[in-house]
Protein backbone atom coordinates (compact mmCIF):
# COMPACT_ATOMS: atom_id res chain seq x y z
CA UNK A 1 100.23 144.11 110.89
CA UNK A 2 103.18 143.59 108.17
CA UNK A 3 102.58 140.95 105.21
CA UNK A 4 105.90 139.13 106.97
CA UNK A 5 103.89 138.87 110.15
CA UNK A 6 100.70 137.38 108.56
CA UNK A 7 102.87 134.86 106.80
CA UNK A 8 104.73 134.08 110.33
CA UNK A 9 101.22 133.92 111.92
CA UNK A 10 99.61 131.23 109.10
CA UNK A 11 103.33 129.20 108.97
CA UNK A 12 102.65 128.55 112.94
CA UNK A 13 98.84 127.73 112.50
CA UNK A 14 100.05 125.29 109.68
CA UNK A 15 102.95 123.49 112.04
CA UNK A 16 100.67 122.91 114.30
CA UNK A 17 98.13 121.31 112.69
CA UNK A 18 100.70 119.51 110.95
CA UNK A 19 102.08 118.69 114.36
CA UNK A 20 98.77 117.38 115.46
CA UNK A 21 98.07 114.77 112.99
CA UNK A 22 101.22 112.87 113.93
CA UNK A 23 100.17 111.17 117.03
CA UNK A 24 96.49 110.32 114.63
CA UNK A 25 98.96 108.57 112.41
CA UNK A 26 101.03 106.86 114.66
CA UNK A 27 97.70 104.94 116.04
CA UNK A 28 96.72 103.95 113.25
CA UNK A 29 99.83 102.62 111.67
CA UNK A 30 100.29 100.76 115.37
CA UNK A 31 96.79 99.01 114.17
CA UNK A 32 98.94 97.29 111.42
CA UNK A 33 101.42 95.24 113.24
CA UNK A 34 104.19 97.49 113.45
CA UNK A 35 106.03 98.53 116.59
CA UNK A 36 107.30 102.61 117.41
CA UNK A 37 110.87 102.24 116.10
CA UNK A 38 109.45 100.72 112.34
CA UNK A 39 107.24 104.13 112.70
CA UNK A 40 109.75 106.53 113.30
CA UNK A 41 112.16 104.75 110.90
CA UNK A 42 109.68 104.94 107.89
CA UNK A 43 108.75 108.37 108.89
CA UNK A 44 112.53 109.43 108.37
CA UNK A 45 113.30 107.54 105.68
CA UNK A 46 110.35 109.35 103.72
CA UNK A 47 111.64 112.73 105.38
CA UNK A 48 115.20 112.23 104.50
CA UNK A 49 115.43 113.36 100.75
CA UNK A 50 113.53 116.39 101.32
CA UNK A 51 115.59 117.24 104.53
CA UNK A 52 118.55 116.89 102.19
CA UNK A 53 117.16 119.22 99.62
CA UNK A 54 116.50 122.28 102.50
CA UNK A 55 119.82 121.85 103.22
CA UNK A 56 121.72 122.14 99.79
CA UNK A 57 119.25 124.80 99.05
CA UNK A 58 119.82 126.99 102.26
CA UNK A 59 123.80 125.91 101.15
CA UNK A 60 123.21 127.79 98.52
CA UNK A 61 121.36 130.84 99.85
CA UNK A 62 123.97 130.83 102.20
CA UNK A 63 127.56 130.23 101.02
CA UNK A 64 129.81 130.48 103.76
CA UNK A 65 131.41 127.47 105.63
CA UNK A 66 130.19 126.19 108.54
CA UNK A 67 132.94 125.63 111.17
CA UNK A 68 133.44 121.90 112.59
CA UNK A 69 131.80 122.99 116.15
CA UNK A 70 128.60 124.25 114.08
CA UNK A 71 128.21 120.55 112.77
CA UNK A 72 128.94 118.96 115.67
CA UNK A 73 126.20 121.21 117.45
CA UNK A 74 123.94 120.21 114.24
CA UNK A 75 124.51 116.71 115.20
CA UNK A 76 123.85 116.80 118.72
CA UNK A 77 120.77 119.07 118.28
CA UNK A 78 119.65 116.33 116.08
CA UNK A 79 119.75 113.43 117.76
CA UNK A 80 117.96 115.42 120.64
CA UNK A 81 115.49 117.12 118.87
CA UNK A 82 114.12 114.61 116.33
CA UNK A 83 115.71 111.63 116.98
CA UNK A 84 115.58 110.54 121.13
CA UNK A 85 112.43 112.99 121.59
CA UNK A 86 110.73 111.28 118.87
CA UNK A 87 111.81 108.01 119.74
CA UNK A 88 110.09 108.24 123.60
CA UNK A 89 107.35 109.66 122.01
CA UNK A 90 106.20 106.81 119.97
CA UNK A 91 107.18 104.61 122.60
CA UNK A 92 104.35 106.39 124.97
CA UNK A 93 102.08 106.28 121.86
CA UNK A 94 101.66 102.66 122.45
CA UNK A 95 100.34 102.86 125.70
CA UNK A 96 98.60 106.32 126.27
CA UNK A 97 96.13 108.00 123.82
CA UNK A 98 96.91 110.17 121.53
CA UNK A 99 95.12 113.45 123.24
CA UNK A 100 97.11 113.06 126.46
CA UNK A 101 100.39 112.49 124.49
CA UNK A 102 99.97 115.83 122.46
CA UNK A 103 98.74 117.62 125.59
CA UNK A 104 101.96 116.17 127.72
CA UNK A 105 104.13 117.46 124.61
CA UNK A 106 102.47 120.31 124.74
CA UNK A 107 103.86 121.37 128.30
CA UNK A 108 107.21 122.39 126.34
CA UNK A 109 106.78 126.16 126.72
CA UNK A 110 106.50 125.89 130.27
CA UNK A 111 109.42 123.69 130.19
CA UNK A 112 111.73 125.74 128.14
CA UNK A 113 110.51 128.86 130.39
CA UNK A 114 112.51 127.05 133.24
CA UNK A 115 115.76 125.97 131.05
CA UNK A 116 116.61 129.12 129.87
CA UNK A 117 115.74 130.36 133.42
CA UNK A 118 118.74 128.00 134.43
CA UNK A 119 120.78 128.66 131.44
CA UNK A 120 120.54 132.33 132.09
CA UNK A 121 121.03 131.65 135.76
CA UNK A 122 117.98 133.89 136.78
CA UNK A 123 115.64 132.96 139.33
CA UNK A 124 112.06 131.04 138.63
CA UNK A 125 109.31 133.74 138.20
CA UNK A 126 106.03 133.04 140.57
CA UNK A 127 104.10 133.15 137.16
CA UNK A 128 106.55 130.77 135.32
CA UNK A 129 105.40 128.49 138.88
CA UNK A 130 101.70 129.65 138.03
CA UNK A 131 102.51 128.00 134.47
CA UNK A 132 104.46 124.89 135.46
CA UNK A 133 101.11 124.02 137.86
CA UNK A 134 98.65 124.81 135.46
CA UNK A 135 100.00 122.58 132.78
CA UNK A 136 100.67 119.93 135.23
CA UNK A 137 97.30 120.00 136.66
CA UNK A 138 95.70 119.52 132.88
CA UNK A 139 97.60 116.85 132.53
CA UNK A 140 96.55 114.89 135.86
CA UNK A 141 92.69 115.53 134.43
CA UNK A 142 93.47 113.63 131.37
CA UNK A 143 96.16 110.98 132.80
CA UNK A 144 93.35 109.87 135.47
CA UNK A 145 90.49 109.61 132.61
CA UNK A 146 93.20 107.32 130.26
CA UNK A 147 94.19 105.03 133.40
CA UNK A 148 90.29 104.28 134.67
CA UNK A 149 91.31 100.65 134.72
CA UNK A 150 93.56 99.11 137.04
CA UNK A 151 94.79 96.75 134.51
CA UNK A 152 96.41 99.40 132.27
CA UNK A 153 97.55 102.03 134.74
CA UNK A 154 101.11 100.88 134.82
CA UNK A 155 101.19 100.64 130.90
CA UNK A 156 99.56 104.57 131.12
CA UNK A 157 101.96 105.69 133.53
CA UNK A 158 105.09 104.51 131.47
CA UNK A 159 103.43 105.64 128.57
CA UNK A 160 103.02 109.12 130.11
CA UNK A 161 106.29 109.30 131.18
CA UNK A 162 108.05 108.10 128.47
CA UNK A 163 106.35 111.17 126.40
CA UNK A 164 107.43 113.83 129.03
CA UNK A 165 110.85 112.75 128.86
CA UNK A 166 110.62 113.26 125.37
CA UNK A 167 108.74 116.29 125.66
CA UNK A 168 112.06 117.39 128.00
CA UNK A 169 114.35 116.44 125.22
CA UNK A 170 112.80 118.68 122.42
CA UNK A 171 112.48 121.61 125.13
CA UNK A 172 116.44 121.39 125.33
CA UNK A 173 116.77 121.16 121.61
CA UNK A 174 114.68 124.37 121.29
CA UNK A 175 116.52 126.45 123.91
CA UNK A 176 119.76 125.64 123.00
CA UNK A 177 119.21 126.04 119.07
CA UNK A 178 118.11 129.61 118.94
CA UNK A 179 121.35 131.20 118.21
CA UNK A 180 122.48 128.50 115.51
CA UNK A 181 119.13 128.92 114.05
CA UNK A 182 119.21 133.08 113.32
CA UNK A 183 122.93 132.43 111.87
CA UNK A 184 122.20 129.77 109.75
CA UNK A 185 118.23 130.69 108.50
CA UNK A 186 115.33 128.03 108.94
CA UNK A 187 116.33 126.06 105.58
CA UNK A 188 119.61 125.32 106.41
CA UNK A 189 119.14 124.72 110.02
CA UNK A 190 116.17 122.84 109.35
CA UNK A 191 117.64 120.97 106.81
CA UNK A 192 120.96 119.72 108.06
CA UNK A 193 119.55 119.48 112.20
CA UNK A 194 116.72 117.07 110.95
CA UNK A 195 119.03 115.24 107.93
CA UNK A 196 121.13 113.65 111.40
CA UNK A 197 117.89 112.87 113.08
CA UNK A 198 116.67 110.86 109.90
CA UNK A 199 120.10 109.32 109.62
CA UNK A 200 120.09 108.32 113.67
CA UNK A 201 116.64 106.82 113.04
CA UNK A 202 117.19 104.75 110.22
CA UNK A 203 120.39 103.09 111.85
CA UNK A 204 118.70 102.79 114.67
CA UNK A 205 115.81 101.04 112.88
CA UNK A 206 118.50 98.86 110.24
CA UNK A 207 119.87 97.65 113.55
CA UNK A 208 116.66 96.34 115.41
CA UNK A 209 114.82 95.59 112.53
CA UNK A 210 115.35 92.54 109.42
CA UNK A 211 112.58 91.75 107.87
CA UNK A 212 111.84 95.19 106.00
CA UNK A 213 110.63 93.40 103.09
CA UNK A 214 107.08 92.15 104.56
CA UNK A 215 106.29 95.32 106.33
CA UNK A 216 102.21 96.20 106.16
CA UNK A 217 101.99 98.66 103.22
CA UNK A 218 98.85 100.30 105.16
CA UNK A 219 101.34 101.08 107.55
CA UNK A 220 103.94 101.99 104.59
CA UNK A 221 101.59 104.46 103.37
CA UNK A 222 100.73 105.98 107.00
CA UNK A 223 104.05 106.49 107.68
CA UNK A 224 105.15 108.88 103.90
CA UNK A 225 101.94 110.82 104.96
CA UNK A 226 103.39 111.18 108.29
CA UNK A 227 106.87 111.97 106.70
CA UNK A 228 105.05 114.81 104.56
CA UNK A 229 102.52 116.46 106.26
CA UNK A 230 103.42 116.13 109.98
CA UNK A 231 107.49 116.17 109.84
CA UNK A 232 109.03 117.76 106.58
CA UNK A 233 106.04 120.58 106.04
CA UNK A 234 105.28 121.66 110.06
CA UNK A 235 108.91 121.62 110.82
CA UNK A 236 110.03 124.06 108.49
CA UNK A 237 106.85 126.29 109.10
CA UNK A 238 107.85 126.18 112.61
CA UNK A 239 111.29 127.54 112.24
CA UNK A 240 109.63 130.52 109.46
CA UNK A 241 107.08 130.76 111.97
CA UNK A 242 110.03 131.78 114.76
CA UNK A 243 112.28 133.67 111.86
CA UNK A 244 109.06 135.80 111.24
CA UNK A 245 107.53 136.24 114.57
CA UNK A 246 109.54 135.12 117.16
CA UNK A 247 109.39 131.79 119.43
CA UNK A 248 106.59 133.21 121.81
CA UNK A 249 103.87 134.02 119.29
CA UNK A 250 105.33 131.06 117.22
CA UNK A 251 104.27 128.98 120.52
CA UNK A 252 101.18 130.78 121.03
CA UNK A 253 99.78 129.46 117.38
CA UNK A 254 100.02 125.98 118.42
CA UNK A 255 97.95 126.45 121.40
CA UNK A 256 95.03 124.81 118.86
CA UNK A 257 97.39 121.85 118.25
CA UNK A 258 95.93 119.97 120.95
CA UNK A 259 92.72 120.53 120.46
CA UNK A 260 92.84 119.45 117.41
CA UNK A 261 94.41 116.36 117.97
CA UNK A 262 91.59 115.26 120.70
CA UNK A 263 88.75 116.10 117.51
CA UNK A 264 90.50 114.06 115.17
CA UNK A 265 91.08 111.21 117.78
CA UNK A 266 87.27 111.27 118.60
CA UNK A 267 86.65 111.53 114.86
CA UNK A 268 89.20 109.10 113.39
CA UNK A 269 89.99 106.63 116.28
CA UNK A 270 86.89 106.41 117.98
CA UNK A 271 87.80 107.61 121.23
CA UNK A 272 85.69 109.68 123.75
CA UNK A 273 86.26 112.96 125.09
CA UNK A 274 85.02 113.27 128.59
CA UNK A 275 84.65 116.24 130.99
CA UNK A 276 88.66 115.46 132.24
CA UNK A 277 89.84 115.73 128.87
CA UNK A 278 88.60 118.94 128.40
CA UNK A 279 88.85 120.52 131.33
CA UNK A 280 92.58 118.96 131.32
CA UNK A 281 92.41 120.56 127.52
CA UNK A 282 91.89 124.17 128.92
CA UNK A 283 93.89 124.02 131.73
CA UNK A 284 97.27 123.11 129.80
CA UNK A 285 96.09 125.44 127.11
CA UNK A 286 95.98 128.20 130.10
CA UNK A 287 99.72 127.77 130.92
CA UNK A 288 100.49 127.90 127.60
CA UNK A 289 99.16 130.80 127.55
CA UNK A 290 100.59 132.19 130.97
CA UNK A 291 104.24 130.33 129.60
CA UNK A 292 104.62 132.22 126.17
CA UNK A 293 103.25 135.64 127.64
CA UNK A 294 105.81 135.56 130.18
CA UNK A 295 108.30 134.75 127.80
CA UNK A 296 107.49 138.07 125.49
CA UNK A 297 107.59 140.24 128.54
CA UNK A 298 111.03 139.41 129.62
């Protein structure tokens, strides 16, 4: 194996442990006070500057104009892929742990598997099917653990949904910015697709929120960490990771992204792992599995 493909390899293993101590962070800053759109605002307002910086350096790596419909398509993959997806994910953060919210996010290779299907207008393979039920039935072993009480079922269930529609969102931002991504490189793509999300969030958050001034500064502090180390850092590593090795393998590295998000919610929030969470675990991490092998083998 190729020094370019051991760097690929370690930039996926470091998204997605990046990726997994998002939902971690998002607890605990909702144990301050603050409600999911202050969250994603902070995070973005943190991520912004170095967003900015990716993109004037991959300007400068890469000097040649970008057309009107290339920022238009930056614009709209932006508000899809960090902005809305992000958005319902907090929102389900409130409500579901944070174990079954990476594990429902986690269903995106399956997901994607069936979009390009469509896009491609190619039927649905039985093992993409084998995939799809897989996943799904993980996810049923954790959902029914999280909604034990009758009280909070209805909160879990919109909680659960809310993070597979976002979990639907960021699928269609990844299968429809493949081809902008090998034109542009991950820098600039990175940098300018995820400048409009951070731009989207914060006037989304200036609009719905006044009193910035008196905001917890635990949950200040929560969120830069969150900006660095699970948005700026694991997003760019992701796109290297799928420059270097391709999107299959690049999905295949995060397969330990949820289980590390259920240790560290034992560890840091105090939660318990059960039998349903994971056997739930294995089974999702099985149609990942089944998802991104298929993919390489078309």
């Amino acid at each position: 194996m190729g020094r370019g493909r051991w760097l690929g390899l370690a930039c996926g293993l470091g998204a997605a442990l990046g990726f997994s101590w998002k939902a971690i962070l998002a607890k605990l800053a909702y144990r301050t006070g603050v409600d999911a759109t202050t969250v994603l605002g902070l995070r973005m307002a943190f991520a912004l500057p170095a967003y900015l910086g990716m993109a004037f350096v991959g300007m400068r790596q890469r000097p040649s104009v970008l057309a009107l419909r290339d920022w238009l398509h930056l614009a709209v993959l932006g508000v899809l892929g960090y902005y809305l997806s992000s958005y319902l994910d907090f929102i389900g953060l409130t409500r579901i742990s944070a174990g079954l919210e990476r594990l429902i996010l986690f269903l995106y290779p399956s997901i994607v598997l069936v979009m390009a299907a469509l896009r491609d207008r190619r039927p649905i393979r039985r093992h993409e099917l084998s995939a799809l039920a897989l996943g799904y039935t993980g996810i049923a072993c954790v959902f029914m653990s999280d909604v034990g009480e009758a009280p909070i079922a209805a909160g879990a269930r919109l909680g659960a949904l809310s993070v597979f529609a976002g979990s639907l969102v960021y699928s269609g931002y990844l299968v429809f910015s493949e081809t902008l991504l090998a034109r542009l490189g991950s820098l600039l793509f990175t940098g300018l697709a995820l400048s409009f999300s951070c731009v989207f969030s914060l006037l989304h958050f200036a609009l719905t929120n006044r009193d910035v001034v008196h905001l917890p500064g635990r949950a200040v502090q929560l969120c830069a960490a969150m900006a660095l180390f699970s948005t700026v850092l694991p997003t760019w590593l992701l796109s290297e990771a799928i420059r270097r090795i391709g999107s299959s393998t690049a999905a295949q590295c995060g397969m330990i992204g949820p289980v590390m998000t259920v240790g560290l919610e034992v560890v840091l929030l105090g939660e318990t792992a059960g039998w349903p969470e994971l056997v739930g675990t294995a089974l999702v991490l099985v149609s990942v599995a089944l998802a991104t092998r298929a993919k390489r083998h078309q």
